[in-house]
C-alpha atoms as a PDB file:
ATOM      1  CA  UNK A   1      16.057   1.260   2.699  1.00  0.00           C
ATOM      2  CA  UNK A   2      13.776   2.454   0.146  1.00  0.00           C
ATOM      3  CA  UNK A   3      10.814   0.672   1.529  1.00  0.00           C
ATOM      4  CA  UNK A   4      11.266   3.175   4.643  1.00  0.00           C
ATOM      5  CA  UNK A   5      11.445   6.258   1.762  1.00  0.00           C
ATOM      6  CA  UNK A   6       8.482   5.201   0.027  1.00  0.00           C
ATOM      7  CA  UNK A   7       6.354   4.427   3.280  1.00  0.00           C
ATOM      8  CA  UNK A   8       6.911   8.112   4.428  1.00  0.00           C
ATOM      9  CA  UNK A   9       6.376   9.345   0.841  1.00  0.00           C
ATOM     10  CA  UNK A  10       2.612   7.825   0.745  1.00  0.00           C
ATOM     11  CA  UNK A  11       2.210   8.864   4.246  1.00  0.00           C
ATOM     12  CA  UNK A  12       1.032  12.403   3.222  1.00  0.00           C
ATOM     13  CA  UNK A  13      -2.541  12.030   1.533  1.00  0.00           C
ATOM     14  CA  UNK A  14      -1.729  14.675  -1.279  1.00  0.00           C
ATOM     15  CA  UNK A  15       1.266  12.399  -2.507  1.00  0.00           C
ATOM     16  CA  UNK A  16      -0.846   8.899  -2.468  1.00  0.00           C
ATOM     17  CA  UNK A  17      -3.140  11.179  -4.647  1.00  0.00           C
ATOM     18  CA  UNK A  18      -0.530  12.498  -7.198  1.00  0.00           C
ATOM     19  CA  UNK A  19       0.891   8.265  -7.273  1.00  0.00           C
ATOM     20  CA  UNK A  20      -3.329   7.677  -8.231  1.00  0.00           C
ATOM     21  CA  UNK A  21      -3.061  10.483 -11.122  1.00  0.00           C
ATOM     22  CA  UNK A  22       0.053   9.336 -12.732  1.00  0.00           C
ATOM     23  CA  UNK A  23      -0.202   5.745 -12.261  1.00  0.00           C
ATOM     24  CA  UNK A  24      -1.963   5.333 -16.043  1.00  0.00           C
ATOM     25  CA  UNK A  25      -0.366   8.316 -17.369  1.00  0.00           C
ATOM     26  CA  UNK A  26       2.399  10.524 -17.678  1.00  0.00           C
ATOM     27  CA  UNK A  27       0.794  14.422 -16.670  1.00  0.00           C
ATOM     28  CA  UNK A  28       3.087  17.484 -16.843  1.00  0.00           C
ATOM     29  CA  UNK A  29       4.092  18.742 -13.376  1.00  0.00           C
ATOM     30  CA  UNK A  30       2.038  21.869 -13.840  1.00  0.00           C
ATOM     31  CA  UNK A  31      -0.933  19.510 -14.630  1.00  0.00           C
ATOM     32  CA  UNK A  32      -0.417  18.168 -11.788  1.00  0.00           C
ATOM     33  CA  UNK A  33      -0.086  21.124  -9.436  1.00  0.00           C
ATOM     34  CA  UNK A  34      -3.682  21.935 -11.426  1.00  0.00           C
ATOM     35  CA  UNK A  35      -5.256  19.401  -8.950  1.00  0.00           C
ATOM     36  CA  UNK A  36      -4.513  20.638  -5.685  1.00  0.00           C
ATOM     37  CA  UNK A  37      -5.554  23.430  -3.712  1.00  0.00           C
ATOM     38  CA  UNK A  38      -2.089  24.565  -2.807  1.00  0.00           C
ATOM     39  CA  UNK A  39       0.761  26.127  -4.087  1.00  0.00           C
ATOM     40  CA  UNK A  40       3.120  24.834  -7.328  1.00  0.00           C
ATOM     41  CA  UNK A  41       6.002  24.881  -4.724  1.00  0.00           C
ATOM     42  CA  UNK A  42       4.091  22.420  -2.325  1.00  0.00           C
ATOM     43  CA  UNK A  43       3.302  20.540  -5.338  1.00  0.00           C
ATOM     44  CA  UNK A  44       6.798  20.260  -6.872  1.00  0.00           C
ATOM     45  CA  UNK A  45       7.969  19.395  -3.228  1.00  0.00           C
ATOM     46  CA  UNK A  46       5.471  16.553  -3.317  1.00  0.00           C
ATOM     47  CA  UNK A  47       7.182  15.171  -6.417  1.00  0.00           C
ATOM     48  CA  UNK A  48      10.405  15.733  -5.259  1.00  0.00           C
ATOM     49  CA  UNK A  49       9.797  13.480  -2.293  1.00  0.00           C
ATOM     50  CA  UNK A  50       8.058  10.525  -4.458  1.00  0.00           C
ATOM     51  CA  UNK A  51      10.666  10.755  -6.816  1.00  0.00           C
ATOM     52  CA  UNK A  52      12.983  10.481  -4.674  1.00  0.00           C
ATOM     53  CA  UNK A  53      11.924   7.623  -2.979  1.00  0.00           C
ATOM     54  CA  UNK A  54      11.558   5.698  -6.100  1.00  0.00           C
ATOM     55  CA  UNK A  55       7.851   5.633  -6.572  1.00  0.00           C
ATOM     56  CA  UNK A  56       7.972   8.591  -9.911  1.00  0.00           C
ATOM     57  CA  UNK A  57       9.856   8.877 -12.843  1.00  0.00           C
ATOM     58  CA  UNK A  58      10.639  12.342 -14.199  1.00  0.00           C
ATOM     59  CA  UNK A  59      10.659  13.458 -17.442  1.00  0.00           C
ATOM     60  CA  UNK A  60      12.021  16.694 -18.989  1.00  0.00           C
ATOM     61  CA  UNK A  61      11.488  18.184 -22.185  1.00  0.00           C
ATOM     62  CA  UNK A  62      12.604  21.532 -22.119  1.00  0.00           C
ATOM     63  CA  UNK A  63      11.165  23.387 -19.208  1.00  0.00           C
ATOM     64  CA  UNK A  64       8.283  20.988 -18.614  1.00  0.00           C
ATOM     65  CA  UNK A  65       9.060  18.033 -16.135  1.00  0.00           C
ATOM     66  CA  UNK A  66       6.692  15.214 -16.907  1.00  0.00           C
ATOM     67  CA  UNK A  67       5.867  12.325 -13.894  1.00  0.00           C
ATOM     68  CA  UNK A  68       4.316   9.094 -14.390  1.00  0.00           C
ATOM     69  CA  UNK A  69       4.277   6.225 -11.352  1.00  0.00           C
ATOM     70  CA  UNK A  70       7.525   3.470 -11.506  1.00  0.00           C
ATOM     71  CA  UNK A  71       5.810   0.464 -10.944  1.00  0.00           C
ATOM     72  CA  UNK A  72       9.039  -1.428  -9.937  1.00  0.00           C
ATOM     73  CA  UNK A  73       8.738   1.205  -6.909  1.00  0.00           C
ATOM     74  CA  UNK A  74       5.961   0.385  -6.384  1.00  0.00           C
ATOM     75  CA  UNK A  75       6.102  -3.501  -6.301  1.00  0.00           C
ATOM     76  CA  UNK A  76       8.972  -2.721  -3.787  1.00  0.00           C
ATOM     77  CA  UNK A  77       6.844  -1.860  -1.140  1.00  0.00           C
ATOM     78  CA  UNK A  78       3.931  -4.159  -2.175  1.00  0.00           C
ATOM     79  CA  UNK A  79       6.376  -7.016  -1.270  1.00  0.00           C
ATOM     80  CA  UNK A  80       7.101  -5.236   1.927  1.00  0.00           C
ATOM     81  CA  UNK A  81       3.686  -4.718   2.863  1.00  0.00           C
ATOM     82  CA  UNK A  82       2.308  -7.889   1.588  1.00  0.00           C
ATOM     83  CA  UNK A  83       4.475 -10.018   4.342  1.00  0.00           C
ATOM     84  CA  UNK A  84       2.124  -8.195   6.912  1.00  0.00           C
ATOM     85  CA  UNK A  85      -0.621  -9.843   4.814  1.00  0.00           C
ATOM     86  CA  UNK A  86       0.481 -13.069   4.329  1.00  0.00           C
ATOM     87  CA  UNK A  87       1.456 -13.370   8.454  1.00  0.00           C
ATOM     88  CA  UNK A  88      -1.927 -12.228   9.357  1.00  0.00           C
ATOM     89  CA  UNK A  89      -3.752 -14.939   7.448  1.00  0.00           C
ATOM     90  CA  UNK A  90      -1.765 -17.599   9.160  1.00  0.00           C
ATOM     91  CA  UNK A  91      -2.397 -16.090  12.151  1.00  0.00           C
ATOM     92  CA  UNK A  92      -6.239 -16.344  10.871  1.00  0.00           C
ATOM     93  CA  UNK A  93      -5.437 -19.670   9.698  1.00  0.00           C
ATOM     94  CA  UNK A  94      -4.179 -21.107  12.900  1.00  0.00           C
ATOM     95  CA  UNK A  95      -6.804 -19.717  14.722  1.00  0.00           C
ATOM     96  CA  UNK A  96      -9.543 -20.678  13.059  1.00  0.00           C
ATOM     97  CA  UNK A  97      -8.494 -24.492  12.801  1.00  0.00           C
ATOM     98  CA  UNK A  98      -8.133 -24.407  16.483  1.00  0.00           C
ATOM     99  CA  UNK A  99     -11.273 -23.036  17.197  1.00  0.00           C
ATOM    100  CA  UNK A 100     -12.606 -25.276  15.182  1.00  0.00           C
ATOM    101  CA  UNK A 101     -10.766 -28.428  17.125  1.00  0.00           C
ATOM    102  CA  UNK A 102     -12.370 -26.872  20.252  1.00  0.00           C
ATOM    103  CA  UNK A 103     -15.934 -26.676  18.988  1.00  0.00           C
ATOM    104  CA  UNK A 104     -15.357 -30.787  17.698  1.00  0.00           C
ATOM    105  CA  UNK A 105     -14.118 -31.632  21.032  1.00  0.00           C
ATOM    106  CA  UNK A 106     -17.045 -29.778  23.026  1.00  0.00           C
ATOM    107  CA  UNK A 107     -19.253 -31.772  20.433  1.00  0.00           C
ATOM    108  CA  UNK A 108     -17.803 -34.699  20.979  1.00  0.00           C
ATOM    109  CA  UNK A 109     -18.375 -34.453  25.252  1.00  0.00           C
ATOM    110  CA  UNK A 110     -21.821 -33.358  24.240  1.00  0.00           C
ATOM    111  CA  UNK A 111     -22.714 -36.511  22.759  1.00  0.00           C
ATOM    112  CA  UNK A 112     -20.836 -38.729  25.122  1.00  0.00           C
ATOM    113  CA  UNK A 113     -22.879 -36.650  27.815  1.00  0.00           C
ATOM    114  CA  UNK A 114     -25.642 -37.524  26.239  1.00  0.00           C
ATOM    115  CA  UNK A 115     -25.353 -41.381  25.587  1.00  0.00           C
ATOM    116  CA  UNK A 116     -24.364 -41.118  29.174  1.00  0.00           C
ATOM    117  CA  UNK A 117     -27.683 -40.248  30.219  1.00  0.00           C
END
């Protein structure tokens, strides 16, 4: 599934931050690599693994590989992710309204208490 690929692609830190620099723009692999503290290996590694889990889009033109961010990936996993969302305000949702039945109903004793006494 390439939700599952692109999950464990942005679960390293460095490769959420390469997605953040070529979201806008396309920047040369070695531009890239320019960033980070480690090595161009670990860096082309890093692309490797976004690329192929559908979140980059590689470029060549002649030795240089330029990467920019595929949206479409992108949107893949935003769908995925946004289901979580979307469950978790009904949950909210559903909650809330009863709580809110409960606090009418304790009103509701409370003033029948009262007229009571």
């Amino acid at each position: 599934m390439a939700v599952d690929a692109a999950l464990k692609a942005i679960a390293e830190p460095r490769r959420r931050e390469i997605l953040r620099l070529v979201w806008h723009r396309e920047l040369a692999a070695g531009s890239i690599a320019a960033r980070f503290d480690v090595t161009r290996p670990a860096i082309s590694q890093h692309l490797r693994i976004l690329k192929d889990s559908g979140l980059l889009t590689e470029r060549r033109e002649g030795t240089r590989r330029f990467y920019r961010a595929r949206p479409e990936g992108v949107e893949d996993l935003r769908e995925f992710l946004e289901e979580f969302w979307e469950t978790s305000l009904r949950r909210l949702k559903v909650e809330a309204e009863a709580a809110e039945r409960r606090l009418r109903r304790a009103e509701r004793r409370a003033i029948e208490r009262r007229k009571r006494q």
